[in-house]
N, C-alpha and C. Protein backbone atom coordinates (compact mmCIF):
# COMPACT_ATOMS: atom_id res chain seq x y z
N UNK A 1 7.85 -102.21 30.91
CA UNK A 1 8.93 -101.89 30.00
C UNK A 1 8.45 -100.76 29.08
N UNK A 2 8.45 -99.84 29.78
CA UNK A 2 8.03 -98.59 28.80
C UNK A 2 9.25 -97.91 27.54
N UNK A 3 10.10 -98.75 27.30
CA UNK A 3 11.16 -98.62 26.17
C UNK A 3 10.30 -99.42 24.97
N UNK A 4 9.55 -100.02 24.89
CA UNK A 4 9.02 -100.17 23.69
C UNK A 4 8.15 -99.24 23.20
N UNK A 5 7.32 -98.39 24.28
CA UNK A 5 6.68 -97.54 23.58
C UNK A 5 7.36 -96.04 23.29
N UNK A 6 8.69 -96.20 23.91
CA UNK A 6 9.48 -94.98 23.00
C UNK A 6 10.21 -95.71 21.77
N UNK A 7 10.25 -96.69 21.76
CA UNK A 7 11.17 -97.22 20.56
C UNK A 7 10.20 -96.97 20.06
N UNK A 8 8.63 -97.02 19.76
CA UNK A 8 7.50 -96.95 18.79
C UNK A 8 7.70 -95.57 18.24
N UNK A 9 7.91 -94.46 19.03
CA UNK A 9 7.49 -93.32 18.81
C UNK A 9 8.79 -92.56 17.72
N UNK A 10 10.42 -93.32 18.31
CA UNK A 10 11.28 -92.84 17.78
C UNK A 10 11.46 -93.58 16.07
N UNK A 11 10.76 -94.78 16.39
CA UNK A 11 10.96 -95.49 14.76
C UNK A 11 9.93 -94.70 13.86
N UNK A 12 8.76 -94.45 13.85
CA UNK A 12 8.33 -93.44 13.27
C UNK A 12 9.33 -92.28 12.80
N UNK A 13 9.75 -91.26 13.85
CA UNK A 13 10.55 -90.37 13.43
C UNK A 13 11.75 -90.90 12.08
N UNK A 14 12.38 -91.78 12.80
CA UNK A 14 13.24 -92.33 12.10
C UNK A 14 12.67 -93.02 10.31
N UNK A 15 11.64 -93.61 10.49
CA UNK A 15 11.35 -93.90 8.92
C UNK A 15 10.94 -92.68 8.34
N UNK A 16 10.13 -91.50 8.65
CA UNK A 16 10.36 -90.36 8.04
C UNK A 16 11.30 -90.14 7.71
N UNK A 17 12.25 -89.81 8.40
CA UNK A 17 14.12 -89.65 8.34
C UNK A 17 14.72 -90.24 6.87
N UNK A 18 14.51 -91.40 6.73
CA UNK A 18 14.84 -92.07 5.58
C UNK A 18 13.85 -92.48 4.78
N UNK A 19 12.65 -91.88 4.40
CA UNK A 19 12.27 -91.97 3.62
C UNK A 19 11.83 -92.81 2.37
N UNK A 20 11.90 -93.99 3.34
CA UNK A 20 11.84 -95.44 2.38
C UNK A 20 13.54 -96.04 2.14
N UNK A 21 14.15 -95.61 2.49
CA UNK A 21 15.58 -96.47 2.43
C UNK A 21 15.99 -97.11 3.60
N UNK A 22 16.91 -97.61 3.25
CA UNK A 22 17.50 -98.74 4.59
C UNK A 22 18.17 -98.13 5.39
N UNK A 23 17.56 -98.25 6.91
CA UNK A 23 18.77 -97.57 7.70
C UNK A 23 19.49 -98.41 8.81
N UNK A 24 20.64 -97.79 8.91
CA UNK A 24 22.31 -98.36 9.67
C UNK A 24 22.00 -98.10 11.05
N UNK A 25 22.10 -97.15 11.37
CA UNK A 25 22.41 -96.41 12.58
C UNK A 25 21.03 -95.42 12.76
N UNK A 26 20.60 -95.28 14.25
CA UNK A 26 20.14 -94.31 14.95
C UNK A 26 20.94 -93.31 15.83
N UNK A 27 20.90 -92.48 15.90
CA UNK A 27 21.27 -91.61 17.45
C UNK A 27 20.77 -90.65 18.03
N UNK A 28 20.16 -91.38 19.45
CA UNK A 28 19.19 -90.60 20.28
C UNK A 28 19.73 -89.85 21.05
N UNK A 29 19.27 -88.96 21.75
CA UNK A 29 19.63 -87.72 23.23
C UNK A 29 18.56 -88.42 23.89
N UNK A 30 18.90 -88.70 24.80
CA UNK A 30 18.40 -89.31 25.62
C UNK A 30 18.23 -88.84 27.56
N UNK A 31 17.35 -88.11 27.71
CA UNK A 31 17.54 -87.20 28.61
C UNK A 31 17.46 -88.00 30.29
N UNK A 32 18.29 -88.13 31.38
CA UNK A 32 18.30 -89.14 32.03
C UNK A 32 16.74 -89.17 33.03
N UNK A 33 16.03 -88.20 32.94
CA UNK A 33 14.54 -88.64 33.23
C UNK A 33 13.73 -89.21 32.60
N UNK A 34 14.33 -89.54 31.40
CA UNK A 34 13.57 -90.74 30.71
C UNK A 34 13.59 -92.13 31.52
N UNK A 35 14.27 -92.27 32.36
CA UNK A 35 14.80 -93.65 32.61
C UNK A 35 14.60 -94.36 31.94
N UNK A 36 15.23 -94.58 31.01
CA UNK A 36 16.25 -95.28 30.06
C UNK A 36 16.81 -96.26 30.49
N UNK A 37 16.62 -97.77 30.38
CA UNK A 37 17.90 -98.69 30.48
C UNK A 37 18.45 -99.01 29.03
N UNK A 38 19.71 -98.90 29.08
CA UNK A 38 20.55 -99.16 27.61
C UNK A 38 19.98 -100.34 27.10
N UNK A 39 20.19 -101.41 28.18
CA UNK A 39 20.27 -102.71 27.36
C UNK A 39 18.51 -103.00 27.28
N UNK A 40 17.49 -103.16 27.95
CA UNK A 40 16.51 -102.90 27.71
C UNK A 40 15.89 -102.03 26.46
N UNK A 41 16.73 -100.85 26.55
CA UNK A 41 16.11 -100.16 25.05
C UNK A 41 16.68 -100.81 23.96
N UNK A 42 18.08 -101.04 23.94
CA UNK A 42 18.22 -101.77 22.81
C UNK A 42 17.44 -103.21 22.26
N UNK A 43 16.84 -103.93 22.93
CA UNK A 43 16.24 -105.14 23.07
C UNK A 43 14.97 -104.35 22.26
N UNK A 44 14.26 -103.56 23.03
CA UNK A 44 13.02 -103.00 22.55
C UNK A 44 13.06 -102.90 21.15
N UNK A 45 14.59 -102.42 21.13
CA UNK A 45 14.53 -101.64 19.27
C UNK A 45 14.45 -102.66 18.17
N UNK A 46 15.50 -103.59 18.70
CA UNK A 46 15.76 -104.51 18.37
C UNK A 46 13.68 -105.37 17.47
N UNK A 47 13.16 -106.17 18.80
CA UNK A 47 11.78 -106.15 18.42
C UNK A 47 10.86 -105.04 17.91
N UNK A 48 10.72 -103.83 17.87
CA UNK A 48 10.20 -103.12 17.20
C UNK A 48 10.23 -102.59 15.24
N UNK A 49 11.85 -102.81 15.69
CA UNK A 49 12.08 -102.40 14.33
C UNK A 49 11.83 -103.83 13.01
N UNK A 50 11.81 -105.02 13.33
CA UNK A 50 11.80 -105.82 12.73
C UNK A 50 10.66 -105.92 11.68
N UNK A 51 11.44 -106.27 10.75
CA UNK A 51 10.38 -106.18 9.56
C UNK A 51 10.14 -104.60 8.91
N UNK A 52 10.72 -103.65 8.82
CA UNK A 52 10.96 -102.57 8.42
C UNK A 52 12.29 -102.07 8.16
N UNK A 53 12.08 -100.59 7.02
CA UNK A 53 13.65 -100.19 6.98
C UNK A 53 14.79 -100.33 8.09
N UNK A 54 14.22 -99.91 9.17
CA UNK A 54 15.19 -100.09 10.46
C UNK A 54 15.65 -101.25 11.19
N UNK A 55 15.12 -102.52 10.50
CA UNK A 55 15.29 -103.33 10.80
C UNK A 55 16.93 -104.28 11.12
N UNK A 56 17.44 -104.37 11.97
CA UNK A 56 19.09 -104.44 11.47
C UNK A 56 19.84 -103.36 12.05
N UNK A 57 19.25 -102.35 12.56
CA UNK A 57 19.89 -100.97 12.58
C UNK A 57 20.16 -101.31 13.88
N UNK A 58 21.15 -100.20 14.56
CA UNK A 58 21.68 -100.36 15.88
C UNK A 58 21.44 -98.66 16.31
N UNK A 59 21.15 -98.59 17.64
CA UNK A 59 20.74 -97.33 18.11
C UNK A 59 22.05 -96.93 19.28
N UNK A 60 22.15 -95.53 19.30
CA UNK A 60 23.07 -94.93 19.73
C UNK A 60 22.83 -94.04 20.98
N UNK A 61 22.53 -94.18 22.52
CA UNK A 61 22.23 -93.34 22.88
C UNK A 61 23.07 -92.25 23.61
N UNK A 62 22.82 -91.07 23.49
CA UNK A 62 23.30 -89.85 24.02
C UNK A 62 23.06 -89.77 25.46
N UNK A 63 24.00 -89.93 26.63
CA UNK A 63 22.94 -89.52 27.63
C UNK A 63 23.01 -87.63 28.29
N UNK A 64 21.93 -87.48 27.96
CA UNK A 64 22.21 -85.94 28.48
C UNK A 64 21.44 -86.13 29.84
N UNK A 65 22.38 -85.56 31.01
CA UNK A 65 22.21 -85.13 31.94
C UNK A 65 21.00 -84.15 32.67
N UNK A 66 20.59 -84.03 33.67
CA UNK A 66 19.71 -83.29 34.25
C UNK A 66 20.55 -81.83 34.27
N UNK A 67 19.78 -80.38 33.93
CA UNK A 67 20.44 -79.77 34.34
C UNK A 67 19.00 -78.49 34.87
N UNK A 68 19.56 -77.44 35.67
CA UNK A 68 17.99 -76.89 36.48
C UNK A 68 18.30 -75.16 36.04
N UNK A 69 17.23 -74.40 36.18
CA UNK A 69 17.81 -73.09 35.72
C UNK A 69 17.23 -72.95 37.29
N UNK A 70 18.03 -72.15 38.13
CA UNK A 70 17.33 -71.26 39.48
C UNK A 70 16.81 -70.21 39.51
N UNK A 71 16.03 -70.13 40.00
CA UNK A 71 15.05 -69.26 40.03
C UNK A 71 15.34 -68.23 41.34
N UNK A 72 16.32 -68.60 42.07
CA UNK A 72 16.94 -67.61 42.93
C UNK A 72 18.28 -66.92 42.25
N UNK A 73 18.80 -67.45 41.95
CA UNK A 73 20.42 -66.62 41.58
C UNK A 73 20.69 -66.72 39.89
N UNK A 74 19.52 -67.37 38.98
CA UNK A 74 19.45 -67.64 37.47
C UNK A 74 20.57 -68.26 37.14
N UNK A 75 21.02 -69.31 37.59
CA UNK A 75 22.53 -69.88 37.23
C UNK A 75 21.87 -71.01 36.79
N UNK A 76 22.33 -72.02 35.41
CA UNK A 76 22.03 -73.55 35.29
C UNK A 76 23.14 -74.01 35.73
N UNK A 77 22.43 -74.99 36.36
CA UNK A 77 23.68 -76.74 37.03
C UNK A 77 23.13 -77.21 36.75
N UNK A 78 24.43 -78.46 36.60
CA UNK A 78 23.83 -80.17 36.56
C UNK A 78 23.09 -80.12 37.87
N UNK A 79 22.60 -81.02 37.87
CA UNK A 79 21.69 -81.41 39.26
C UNK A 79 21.51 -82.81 39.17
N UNK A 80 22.18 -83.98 39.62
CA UNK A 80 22.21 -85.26 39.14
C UNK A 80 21.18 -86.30 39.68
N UNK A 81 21.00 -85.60 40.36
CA UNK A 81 19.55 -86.34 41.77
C UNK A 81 18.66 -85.82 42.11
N UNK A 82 17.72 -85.79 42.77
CA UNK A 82 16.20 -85.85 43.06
C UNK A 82 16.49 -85.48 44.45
N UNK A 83 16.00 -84.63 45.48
CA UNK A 83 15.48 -83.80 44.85
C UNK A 83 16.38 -82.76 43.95
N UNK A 84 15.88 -81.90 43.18
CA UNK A 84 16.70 -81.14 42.54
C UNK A 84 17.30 -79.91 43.04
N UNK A 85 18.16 -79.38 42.98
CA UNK A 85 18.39 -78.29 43.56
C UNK A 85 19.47 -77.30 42.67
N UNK A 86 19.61 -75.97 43.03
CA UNK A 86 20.89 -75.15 42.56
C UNK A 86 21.84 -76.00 42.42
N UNK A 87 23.10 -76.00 41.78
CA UNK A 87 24.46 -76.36 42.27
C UNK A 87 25.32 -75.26 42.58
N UNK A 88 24.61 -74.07 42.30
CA UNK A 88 25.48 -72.91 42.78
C UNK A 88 25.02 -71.94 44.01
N UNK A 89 23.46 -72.26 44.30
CA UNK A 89 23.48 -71.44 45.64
C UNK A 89 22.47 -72.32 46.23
N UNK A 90 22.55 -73.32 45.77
CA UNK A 90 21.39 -74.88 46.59
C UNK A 90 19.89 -74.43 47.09
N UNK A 91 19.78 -73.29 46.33
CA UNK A 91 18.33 -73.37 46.29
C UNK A 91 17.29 -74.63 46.01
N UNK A 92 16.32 -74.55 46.46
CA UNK A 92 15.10 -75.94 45.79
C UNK A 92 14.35 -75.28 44.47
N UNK A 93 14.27 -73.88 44.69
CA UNK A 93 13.10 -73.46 43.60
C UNK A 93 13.90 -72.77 42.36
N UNK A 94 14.04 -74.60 41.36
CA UNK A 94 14.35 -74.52 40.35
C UNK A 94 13.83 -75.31 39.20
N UNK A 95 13.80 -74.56 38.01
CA UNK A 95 13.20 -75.48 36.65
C UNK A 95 14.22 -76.20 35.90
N UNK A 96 13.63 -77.81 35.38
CA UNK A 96 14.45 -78.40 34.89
C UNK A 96 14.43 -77.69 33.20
N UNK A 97 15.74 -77.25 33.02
CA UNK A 97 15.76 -77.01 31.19
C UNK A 97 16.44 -78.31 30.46
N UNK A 98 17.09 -79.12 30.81
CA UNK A 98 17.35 -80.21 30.20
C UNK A 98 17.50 -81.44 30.99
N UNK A 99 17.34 -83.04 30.39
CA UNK A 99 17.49 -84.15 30.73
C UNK A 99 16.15 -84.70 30.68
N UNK A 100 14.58 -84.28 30.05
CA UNK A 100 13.55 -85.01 29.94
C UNK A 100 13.38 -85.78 28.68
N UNK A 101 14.32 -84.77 27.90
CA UNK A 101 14.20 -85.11 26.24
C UNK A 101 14.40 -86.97 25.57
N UNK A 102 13.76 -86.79 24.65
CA UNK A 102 13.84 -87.81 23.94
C UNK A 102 13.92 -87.69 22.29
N UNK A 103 15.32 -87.42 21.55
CA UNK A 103 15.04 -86.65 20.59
C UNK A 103 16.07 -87.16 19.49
N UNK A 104 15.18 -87.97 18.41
CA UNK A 104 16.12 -88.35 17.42
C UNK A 104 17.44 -87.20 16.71
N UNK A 105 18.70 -87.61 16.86
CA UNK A 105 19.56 -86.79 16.64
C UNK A 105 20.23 -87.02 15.32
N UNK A 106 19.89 -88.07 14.63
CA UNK A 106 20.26 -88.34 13.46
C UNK A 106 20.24 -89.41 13.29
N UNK A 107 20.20 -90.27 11.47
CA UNK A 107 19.81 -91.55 11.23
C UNK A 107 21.06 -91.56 10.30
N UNK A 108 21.23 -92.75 10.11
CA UNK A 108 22.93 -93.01 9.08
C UNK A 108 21.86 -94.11 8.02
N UNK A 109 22.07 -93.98 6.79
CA UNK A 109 21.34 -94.73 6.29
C UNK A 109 22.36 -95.92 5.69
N UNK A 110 21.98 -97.13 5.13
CA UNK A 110 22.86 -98.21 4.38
C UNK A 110 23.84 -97.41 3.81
N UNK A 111 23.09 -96.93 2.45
CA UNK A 111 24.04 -96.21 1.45
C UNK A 111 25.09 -95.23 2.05
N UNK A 112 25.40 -95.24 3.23
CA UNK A 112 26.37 -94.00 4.21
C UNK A 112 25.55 -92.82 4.23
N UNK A 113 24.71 -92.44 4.07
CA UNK A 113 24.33 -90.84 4.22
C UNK A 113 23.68 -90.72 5.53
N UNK A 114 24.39 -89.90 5.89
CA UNK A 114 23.85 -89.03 7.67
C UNK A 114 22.30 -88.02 7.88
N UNK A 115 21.33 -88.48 8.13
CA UNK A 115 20.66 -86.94 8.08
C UNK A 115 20.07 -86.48 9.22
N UNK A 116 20.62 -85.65 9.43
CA UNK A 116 20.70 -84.75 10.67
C UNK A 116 19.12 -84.19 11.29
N UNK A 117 18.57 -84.42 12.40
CA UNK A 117 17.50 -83.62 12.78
C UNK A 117 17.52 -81.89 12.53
N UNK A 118 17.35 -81.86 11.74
CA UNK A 118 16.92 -80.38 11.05
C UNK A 118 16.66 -79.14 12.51
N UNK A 119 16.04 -79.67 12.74
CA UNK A 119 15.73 -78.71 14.30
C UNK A 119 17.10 -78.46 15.05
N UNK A 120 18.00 -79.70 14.95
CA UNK A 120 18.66 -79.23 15.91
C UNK A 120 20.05 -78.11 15.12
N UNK A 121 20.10 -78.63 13.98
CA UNK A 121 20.90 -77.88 12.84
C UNK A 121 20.35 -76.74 12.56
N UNK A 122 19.10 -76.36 12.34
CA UNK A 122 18.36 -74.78 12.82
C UNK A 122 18.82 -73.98 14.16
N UNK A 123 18.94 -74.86 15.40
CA UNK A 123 19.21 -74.23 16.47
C UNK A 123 20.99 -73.96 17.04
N UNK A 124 21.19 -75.08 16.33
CA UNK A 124 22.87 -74.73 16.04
C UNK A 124 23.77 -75.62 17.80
N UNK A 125 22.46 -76.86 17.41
CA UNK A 125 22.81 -77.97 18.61
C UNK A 125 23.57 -79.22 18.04
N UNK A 126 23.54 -79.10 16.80
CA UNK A 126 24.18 -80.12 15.79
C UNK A 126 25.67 -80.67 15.73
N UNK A 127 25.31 -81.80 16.03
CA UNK A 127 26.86 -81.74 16.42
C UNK A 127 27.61 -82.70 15.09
């Protein structure tokens, strides 16, 4: 069950995030080569977070999709399966640019306040 040791890594992020206050809500991007099971991660979070600010909190995940840049015709596609390929000229020799990620997207704290991963509000991924 390797969802506990990302729930480890994301509760960190997350108590930075809030800064000693109580938090509500998580919401992750969750890239589908993580393999990720929902209900499994939530369970994880669930035991991890206990006994800390996050304790109580409920997590939100994003699932972002695989998608490949080609390296024959430079087009990105989804690519939903293994092996990977173009979706526009089915080449094989392509790099994955998204779906590995694992990336806190924001924390909602008790008191209602939202705070946004800064990075992604720098890059103008913020939604």
């Amino acid at each position: 069950m390797h969802e506990i040791g990302l729930c480890e890594g994301v509760l960190g992020v997350t108590l930075d995030a809030a800064a000693g206050e109580q938090v509500k809500r998580v919401r992750l991007r969750v890239g589908r080569l993580q393999g990720v099971v929902p209900e499994v991660f939530d369970q994880a979070w669930t035991m991890v977070t206990e006994g800390t600010a996050a304790g109580g909190s409920r997590v939100e995940l994003v699932d972002v999709p695989v998608q490949v840049r080609c390296r024959t015709c430079g087009q990105d596609t989804d690519s939903p399966e293994a092996p990977f390929a173009c979706g526009q000229c089915g080449s094989p020799d392509v790099q994955i640019v998204s779906g590995e990620q694992l990336l806190v997207e924001e924390v909602e704290l008790a008191a209602g306040e939202v705070r946004r991963n800064p990075a992604l509000v720098a890059s103008g991924e913020d939604v």
